[in-house]
Protein backbone atom coordinates (compact mmCIF):
# COMPACT_ATOMS: atom_id res chain seq x y z
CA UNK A 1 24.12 44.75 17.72
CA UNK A 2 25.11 45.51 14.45
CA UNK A 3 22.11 46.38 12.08
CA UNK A 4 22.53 45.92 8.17
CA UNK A 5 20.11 46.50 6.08
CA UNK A 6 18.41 43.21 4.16
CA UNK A 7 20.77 41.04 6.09
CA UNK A 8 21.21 39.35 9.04
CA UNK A 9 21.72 41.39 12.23
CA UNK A 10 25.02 40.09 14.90
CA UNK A 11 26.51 40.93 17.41
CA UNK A 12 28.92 43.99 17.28
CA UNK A 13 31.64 40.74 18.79
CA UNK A 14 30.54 38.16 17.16
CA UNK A 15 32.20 35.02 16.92
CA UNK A 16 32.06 34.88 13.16
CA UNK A 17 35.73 34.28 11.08
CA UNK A 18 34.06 37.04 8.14
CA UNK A 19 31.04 38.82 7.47
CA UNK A 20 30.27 39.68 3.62
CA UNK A 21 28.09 42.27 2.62
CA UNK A 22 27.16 42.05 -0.93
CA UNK A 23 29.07 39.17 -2.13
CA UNK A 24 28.09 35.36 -2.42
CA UNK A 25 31.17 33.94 -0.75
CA UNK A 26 33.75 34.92 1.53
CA UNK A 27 36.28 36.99 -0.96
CA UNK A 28 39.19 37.82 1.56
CA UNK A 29 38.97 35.14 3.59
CA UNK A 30 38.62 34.73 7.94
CA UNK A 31 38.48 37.97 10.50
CA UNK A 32 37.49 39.97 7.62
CA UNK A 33 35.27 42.49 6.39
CA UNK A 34 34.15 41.88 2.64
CA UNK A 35 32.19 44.70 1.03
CA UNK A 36 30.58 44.62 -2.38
CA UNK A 37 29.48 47.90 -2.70
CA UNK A 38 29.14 50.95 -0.19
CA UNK A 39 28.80 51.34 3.56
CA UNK A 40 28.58 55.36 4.81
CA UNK A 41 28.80 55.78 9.04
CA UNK A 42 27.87 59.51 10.34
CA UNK A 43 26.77 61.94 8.31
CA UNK A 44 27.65 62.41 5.27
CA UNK A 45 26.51 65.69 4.38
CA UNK A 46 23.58 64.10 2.21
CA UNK A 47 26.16 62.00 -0.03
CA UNK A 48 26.30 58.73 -0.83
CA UNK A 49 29.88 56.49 -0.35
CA UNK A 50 31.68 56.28 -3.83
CA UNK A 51 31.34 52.53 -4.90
CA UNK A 52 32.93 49.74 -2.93
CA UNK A 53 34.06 52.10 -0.24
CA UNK A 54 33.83 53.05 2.86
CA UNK A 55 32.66 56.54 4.25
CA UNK A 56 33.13 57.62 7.90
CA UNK A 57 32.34 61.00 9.71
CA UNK A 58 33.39 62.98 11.37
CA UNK A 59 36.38 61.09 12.83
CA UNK A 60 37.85 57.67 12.71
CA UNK A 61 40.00 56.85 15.04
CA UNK A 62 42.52 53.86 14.81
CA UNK A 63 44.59 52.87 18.05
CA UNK A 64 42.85 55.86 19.57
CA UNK A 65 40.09 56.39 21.29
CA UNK A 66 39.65 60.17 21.56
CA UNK A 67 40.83 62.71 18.92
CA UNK A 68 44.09 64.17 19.62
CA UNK A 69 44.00 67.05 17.15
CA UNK A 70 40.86 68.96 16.68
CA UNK A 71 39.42 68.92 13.28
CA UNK A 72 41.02 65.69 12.31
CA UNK A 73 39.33 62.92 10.05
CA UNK A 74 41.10 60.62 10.90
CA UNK A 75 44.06 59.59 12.91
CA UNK A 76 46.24 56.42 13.41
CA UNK A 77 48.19 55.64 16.62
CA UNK A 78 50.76 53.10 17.74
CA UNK A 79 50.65 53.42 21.24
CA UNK A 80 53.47 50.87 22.21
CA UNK A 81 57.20 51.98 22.59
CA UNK A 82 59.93 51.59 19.77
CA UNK A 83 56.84 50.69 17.24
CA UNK A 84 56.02 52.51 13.85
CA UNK A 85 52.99 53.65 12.43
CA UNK A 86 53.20 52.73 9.02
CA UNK A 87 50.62 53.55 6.12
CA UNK A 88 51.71 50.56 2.66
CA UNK A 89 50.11 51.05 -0.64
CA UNK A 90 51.33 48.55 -2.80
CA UNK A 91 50.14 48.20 -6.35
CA UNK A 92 50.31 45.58 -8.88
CA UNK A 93 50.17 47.19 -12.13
CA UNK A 94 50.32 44.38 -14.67
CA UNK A 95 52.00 45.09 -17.95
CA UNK A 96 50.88 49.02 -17.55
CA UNK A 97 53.91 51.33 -16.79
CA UNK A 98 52.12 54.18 -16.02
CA UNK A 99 49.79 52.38 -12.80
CA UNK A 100 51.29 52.80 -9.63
CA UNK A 101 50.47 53.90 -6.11
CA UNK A 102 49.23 57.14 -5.47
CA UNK A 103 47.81 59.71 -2.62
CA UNK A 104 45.75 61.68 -3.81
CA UNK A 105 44.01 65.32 -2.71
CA UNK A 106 41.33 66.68 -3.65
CA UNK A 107 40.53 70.03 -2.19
CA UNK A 108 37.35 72.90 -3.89
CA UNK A 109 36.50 75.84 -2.59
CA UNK A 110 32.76 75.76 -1.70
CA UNK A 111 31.12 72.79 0.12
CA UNK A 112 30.01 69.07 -0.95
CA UNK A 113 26.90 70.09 -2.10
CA UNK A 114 28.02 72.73 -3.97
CA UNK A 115 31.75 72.98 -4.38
CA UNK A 116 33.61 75.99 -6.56
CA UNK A 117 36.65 76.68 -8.15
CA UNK A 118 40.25 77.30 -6.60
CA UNK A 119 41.75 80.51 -6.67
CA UNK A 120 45.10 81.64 -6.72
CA UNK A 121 47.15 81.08 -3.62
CA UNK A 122 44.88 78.63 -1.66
CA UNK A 123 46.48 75.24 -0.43
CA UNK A 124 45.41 72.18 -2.38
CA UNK A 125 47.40 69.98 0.07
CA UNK A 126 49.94 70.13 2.89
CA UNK A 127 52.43 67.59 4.59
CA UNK A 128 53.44 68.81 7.71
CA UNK A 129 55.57 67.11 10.80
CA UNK A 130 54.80 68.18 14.29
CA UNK A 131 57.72 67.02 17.31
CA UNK A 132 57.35 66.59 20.62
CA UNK A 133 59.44 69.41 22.32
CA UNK A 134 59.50 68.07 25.82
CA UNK A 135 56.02 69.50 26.68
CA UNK A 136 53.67 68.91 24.12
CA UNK A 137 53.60 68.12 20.30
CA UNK A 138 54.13 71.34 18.31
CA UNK A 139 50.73 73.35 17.87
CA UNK A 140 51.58 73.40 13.69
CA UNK A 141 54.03 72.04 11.69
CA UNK A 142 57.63 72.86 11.91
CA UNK A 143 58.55 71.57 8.56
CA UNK A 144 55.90 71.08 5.30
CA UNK A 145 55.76 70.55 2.12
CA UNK A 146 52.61 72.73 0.30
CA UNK A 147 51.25 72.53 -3.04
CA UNK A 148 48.93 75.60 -3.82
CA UNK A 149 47.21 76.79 -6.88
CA UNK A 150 49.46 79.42 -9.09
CA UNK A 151 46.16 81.18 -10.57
CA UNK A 152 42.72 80.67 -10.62
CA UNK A 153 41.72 77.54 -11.78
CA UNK A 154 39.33 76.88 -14.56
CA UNK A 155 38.72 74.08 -16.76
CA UNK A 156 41.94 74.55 -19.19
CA UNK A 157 44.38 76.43 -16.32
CA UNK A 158 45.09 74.44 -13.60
CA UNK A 159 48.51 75.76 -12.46
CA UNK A 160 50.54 75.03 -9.14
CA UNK A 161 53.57 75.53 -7.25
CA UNK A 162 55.26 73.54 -4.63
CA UNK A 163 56.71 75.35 -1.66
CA UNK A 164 59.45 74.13 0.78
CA UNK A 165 59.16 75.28 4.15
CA UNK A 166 61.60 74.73 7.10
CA UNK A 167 62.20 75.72 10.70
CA UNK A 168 65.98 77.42 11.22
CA UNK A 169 67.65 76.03 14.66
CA UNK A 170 67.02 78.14 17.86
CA UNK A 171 63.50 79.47 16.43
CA UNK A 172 59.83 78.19 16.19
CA UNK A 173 58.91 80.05 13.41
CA UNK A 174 57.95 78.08 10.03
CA UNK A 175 59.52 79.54 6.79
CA UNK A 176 59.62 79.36 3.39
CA UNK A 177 62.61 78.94 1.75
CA UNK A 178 62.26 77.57 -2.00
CA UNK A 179 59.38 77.30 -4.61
CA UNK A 180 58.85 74.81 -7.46
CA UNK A 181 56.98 77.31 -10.06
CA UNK A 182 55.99 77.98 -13.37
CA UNK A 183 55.74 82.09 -13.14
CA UNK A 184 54.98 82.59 -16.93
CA UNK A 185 54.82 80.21 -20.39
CA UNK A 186 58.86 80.75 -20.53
CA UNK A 187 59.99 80.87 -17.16
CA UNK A 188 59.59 77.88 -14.42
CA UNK A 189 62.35 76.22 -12.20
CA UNK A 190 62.91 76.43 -8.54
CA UNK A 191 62.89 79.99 -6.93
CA UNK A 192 64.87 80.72 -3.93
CA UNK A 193 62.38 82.78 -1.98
CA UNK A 194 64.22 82.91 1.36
CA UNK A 195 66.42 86.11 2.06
CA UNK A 196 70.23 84.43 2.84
CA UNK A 197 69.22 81.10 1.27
CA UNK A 198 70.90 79.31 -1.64
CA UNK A 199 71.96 75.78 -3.49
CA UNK A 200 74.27 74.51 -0.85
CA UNK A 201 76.56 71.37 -2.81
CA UNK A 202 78.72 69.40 -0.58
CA UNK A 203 82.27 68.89 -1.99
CA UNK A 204 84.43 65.95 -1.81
CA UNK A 205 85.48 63.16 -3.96
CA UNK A 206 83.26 62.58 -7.00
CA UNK A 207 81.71 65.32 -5.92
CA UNK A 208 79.62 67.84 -8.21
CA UNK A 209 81.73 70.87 -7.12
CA UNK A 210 85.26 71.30 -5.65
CA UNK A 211 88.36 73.69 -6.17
CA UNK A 212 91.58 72.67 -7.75
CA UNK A 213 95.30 73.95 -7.81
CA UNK A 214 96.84 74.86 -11.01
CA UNK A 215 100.37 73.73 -11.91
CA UNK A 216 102.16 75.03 -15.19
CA UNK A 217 99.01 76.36 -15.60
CA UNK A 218 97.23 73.03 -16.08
CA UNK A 219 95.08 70.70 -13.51
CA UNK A 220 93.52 67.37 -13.81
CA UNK A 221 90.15 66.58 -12.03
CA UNK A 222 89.51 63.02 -11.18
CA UNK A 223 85.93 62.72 -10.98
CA UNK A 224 83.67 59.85 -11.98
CA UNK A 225 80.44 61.75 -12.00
CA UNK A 226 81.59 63.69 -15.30
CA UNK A 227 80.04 62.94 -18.99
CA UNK A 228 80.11 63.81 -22.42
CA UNK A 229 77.31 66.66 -21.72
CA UNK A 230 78.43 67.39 -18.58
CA UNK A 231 78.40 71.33 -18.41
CA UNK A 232 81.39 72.72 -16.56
CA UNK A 233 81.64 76.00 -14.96
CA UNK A 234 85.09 77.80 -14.31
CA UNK A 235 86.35 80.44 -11.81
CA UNK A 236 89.31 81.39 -10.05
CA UNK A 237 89.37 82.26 -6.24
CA UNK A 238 90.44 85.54 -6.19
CA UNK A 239 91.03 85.11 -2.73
CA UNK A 240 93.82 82.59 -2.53
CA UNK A 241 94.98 82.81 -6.03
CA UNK A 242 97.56 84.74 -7.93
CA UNK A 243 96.79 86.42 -11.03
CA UNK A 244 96.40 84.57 -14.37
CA UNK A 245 98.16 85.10 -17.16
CA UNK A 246 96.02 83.22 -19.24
CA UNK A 247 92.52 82.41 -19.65
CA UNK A 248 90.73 79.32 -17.83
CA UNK A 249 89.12 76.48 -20.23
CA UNK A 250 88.75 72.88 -20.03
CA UNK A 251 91.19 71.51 -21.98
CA UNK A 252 89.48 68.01 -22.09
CA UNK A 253 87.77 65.46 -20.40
CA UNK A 254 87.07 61.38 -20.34
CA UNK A 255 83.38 60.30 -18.93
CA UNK A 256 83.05 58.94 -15.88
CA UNK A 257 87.23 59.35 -14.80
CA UNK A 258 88.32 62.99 -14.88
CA UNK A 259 88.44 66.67 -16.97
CA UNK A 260 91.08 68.61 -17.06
CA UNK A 261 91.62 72.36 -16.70
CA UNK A 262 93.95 74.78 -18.53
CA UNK A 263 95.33 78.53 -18.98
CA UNK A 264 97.67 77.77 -22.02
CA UNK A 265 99.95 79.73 -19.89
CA UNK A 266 102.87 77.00 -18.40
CA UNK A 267 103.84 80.41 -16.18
CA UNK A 268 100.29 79.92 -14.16
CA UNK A 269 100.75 78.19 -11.09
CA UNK A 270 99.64 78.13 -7.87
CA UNK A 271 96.02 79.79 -8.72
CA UNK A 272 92.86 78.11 -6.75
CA UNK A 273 90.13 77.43 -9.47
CA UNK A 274 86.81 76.24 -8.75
CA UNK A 275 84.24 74.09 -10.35
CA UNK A 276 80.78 72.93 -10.72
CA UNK A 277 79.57 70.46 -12.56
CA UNK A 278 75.59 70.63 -13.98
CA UNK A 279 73.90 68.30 -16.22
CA UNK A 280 71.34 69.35 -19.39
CA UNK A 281 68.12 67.84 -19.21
């Protein structure tokens, strides 16, 4: 039996097409659950459910009847082959632009009852993957994504970072390789915290980077992805090139079909020069 309070009390399989708790009709229709207001299952560490919610502890379980890793709230499981197990949030958001679907953590230092402030360093949230290497799943995650304070938080500073972290092939052994940071009031971007790591750019047609042969010291770049602010960056390959006579510049450009490159020298040919395209923001 199911037991509500100041309702009716069925059968845990009843035969029912909806049950409604709180409401005066049937809201969402057959083989539904309609709540108007709270239901909490467990304990709940002497709080109440937030409004028109639902509160279960310690674990739910969903296509699984045991819990597969230890400490889990909750877990979802599509035991048949060659299925996914999908979570949707879909929002409707009207004529608002700035509604939309979120997941959101929350995460205090402290406990329920009496929760305190974050400090520098700690983890506010972490999305890990875990593979199945032929014996087991992976005892912690091979590849995350972390977002952790960046000082100790107080009403009015409430900085973070996002960290990157990887796996390299051959090894188990999680690393981190870049940061998203704001280090002081002047200085943020991404910081390449991995020794051996860098911006790796794949070349190619349209590409944002490539290398180019000069020819009476001139060279014409056919490349779509340049525009009017594009900000292009010139060196020669030392390597593979012959010495200039003149100095590299781009001579000129049309968005969105090429830019071209010259020394002013017609006597430089034959030098490699490479390129890289960045756009301001």
């Amino acid at each position: 039996m199911v037991t509500i309070t100041n309702a009716i009390n069925i059968s845990a399989s009843s035969n029912l097409t909806s049950l409604t708790l709180g409401n005066s009709n049937n809201f969402l229709g057959i083989n539904t659950l309609d709540c108007n207001g709270s239901a909490a299952f467990g304990t709940v560490a002497g709080t109440t459910a937030p409004p028109n919610s639902l509160v279960i502890s310690p674990f739910l379980g969903i296509g699984t009847a045991t819990q597969f890793l230890l400490g889990s709230t909750a877990e979802f499981v599509m035991p048949t082959t060659s299925t996914e197990c999908d979570l949707v949030q879909t929002s409707y958001v009207g004529s608002s632009a700035t509604n939309a679907s979120n997941l959101i953590h929350l995460t205090a230092r402290g406990t329920v009852l009496a929760p305190t402030a974050n400090q520098r360093g700690d983890i506010l949230a972490e999305w890990g993957v875990r593979g199945y290497n032929g014996t087991g799943f992976a005892a912690a995650s091979m590849g995350s994504l972390l977002m952790k304070a960046n000082e100790n938080w107080t009403t009015t500073s409430n900085g973070t970072n996002i960290s990157f972290q990887v796996t390299s092939n051959i090894t188990n052994t999680l690393r981190q390789v870049a940061t998203i940071l704001n280090s002081s009031a002047s200085i943020s971007g991404v910081a390449i915290s991995e020794l051996g790591a860098g911006f790796l750019i794949k070349e190619g047609s349209n590409a944002r980077m490539g290398v180019v042969t000069l020819s009476a010291g001139t060279a014409t770049v056919l490349n779509s992805t340049v525009t009017a602010n594009t900000r292009i960056f010139l060196t020669v390959n030392r390597q593979s090139s012959l010495n200039l006579l003149g100095f590299l510049r781009v001579s000129g450009r049309t968005p969105g079909v090429s830019f071209s490159i010259s020394t002013g020298i017609a006597l430089d040919f034959g030098s490699v020069v490479s390129w890289l395209l960045i756009e301001p923001i």
